[in-house]
C-alpha atoms as a PDB file:
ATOM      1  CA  UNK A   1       0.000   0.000   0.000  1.00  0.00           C
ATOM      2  CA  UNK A   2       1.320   3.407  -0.790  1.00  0.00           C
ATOM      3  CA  UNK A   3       1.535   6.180   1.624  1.00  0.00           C
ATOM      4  CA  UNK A   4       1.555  10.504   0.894  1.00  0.00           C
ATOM      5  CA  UNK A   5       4.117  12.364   1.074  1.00  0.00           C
ATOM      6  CA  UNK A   6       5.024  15.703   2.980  1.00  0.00           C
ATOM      7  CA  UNK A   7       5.065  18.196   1.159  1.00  0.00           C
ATOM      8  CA  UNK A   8       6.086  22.366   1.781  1.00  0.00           C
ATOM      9  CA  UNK A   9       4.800  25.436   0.710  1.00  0.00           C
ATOM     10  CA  UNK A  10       8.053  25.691  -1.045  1.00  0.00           C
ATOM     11  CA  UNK A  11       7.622  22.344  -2.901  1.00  0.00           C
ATOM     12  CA  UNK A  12       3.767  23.283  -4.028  1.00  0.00           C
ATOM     13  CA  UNK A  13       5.168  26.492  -5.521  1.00  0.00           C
ATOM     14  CA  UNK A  14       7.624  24.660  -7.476  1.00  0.00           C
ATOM     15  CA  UNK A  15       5.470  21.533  -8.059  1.00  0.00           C
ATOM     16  CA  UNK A  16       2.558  23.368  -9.687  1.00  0.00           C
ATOM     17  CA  UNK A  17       5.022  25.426 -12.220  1.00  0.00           C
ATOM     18  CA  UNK A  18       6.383  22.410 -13.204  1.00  0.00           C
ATOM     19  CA  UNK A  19       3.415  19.806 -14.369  1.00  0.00           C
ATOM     20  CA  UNK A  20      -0.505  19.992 -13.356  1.00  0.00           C
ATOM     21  CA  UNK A  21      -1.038  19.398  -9.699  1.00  0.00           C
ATOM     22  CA  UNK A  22      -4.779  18.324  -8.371  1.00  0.00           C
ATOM     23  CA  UNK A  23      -5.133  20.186  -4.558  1.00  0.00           C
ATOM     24  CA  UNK A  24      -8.044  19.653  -2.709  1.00  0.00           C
ATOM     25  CA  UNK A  25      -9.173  21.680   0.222  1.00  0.00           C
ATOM     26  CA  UNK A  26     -10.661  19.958   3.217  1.00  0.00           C
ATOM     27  CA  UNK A  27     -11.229  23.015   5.328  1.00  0.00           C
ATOM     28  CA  UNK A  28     -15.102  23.984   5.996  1.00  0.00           C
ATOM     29  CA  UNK A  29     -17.144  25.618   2.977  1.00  0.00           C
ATOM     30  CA  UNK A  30     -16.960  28.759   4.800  1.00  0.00           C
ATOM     31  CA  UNK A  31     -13.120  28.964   5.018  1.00  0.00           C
ATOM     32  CA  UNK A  32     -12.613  28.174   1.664  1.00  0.00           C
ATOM     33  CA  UNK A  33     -14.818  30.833   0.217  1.00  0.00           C
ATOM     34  CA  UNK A  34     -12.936  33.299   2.353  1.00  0.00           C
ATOM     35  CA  UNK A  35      -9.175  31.933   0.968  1.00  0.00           C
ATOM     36  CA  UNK A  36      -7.850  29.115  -0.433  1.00  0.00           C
ATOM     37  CA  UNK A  37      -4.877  28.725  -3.323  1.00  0.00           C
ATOM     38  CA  UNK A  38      -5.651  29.202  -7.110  1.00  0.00           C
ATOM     39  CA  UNK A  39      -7.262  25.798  -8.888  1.00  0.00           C
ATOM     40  CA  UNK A  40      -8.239  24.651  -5.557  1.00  0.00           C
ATOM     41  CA  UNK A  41     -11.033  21.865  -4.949  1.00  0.00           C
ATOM     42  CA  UNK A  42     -13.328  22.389  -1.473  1.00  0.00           C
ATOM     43  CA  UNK A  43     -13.418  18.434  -1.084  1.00  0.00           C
ATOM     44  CA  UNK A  44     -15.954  17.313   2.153  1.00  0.00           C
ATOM     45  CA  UNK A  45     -17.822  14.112   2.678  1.00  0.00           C
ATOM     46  CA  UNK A  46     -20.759  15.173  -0.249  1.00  0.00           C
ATOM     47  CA  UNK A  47     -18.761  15.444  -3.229  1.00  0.00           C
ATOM     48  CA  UNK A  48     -16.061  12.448  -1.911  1.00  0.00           C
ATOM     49  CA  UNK A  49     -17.636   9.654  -4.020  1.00  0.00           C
ATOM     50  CA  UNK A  50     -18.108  12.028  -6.976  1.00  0.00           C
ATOM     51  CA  UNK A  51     -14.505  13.605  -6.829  1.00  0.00           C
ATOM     52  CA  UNK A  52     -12.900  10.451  -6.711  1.00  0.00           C
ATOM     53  CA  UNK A  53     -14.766   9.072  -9.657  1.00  0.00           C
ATOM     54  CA  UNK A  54     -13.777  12.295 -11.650  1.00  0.00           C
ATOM     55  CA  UNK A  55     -10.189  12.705 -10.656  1.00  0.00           C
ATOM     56  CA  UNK A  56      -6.964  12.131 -12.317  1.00  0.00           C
ATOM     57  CA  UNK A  57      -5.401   8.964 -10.714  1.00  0.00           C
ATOM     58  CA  UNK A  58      -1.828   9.283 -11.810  1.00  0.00           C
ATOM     59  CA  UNK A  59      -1.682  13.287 -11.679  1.00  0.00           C
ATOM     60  CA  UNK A  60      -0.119  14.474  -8.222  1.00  0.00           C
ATOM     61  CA  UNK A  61      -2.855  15.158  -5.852  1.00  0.00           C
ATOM     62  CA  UNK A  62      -1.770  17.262  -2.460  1.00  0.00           C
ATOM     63  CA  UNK A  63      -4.522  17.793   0.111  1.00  0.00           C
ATOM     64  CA  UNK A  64      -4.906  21.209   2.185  1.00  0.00           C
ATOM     65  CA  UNK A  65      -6.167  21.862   5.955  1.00  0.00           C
ATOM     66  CA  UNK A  66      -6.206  24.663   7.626  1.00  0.00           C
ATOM     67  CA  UNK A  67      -2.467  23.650  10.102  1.00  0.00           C
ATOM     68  CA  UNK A  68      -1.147  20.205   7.908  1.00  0.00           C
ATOM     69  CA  UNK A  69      -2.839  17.918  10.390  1.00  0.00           C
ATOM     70  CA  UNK A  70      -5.924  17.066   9.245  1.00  0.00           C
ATOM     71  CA  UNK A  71      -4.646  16.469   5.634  1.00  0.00           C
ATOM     72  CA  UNK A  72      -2.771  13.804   6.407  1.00  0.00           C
ATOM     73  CA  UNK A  73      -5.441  11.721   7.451  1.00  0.00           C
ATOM     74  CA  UNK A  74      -7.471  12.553   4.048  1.00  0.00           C
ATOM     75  CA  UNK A  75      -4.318  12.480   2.185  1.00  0.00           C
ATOM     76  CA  UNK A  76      -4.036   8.806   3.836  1.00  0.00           C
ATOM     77  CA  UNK A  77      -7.086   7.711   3.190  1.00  0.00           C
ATOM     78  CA  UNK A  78      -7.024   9.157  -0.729  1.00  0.00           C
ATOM     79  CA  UNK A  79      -3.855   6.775  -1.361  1.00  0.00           C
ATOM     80  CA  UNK A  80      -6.084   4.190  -0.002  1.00  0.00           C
ATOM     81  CA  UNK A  81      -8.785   4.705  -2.636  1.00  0.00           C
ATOM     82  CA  UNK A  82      -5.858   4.118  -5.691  1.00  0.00           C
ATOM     83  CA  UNK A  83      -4.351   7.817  -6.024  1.00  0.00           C
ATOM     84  CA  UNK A  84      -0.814   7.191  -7.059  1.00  0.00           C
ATOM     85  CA  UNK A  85       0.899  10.610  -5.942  1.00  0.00           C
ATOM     86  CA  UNK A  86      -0.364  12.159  -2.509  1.00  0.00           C
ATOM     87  CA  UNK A  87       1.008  14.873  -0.588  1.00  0.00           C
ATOM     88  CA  UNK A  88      -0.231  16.990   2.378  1.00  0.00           C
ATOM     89  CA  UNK A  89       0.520  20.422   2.699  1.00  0.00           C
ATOM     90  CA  UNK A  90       2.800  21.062   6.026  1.00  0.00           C
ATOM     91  CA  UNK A  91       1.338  23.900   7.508  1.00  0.00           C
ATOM     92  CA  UNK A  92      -1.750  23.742   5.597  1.00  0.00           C
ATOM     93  CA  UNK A  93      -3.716  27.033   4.183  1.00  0.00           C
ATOM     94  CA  UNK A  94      -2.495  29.010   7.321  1.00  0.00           C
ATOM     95  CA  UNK A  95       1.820  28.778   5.829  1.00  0.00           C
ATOM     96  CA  UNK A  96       0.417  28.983   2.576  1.00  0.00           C
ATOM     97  CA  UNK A  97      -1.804  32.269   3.058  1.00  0.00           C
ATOM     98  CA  UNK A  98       1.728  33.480   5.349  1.00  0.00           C
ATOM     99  CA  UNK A  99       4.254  33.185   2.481  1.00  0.00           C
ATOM    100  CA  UNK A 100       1.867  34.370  -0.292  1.00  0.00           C
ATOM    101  CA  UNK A 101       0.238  37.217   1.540  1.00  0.00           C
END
């Protein structure tokens, strides 16, 4: 069984100029209309089934929280369900919103 990867605010930056990058957002509905990084997918427990039905397999998929904690659960349980390349975000939206503020 495969496992995510860690992954830096850093890394994103230079991940996303270099090939497409699928990020979902975990944080609540709420947050996410009040922030979250360009391309971004608000992913919660309606549109699970349906965004994992849609979704690229093999394209690298890194999953945002609000601190890096929760991700890794999600980003867990996503390599579970047959997604190849997982990362969570250390820091989560919170270091991403710092060093692009």
């Amino acid at each position: 069984m495969s496992s995510f990867k860690h992954l830096s605010v850093n890394q994103l930056v230079q991940m996303t100029e270099s090939k497409p990058v699928q990020i979902v957002d975990i944080r609540d509905g709420n947050s996410f209309n009040n922030g979250h990084i360009d391309g971004a997918f608000n992913l919660n427990n309606e549109n699970l089934a349906h965004f994992i039905g849609q979704a690229d397999m093999d394209r690298p998929l890194v999953v945002v929280c609000y601190h890096g904690i929760s991700s890794q659960n999600a980003a867990q349980y996503l390599c579970e369900q047959g997604f190849d390349d997982v990362y969570s975000l250390d820091g989560g939206f919170s270091a991403w919103h710092e060093a692009n503020a």
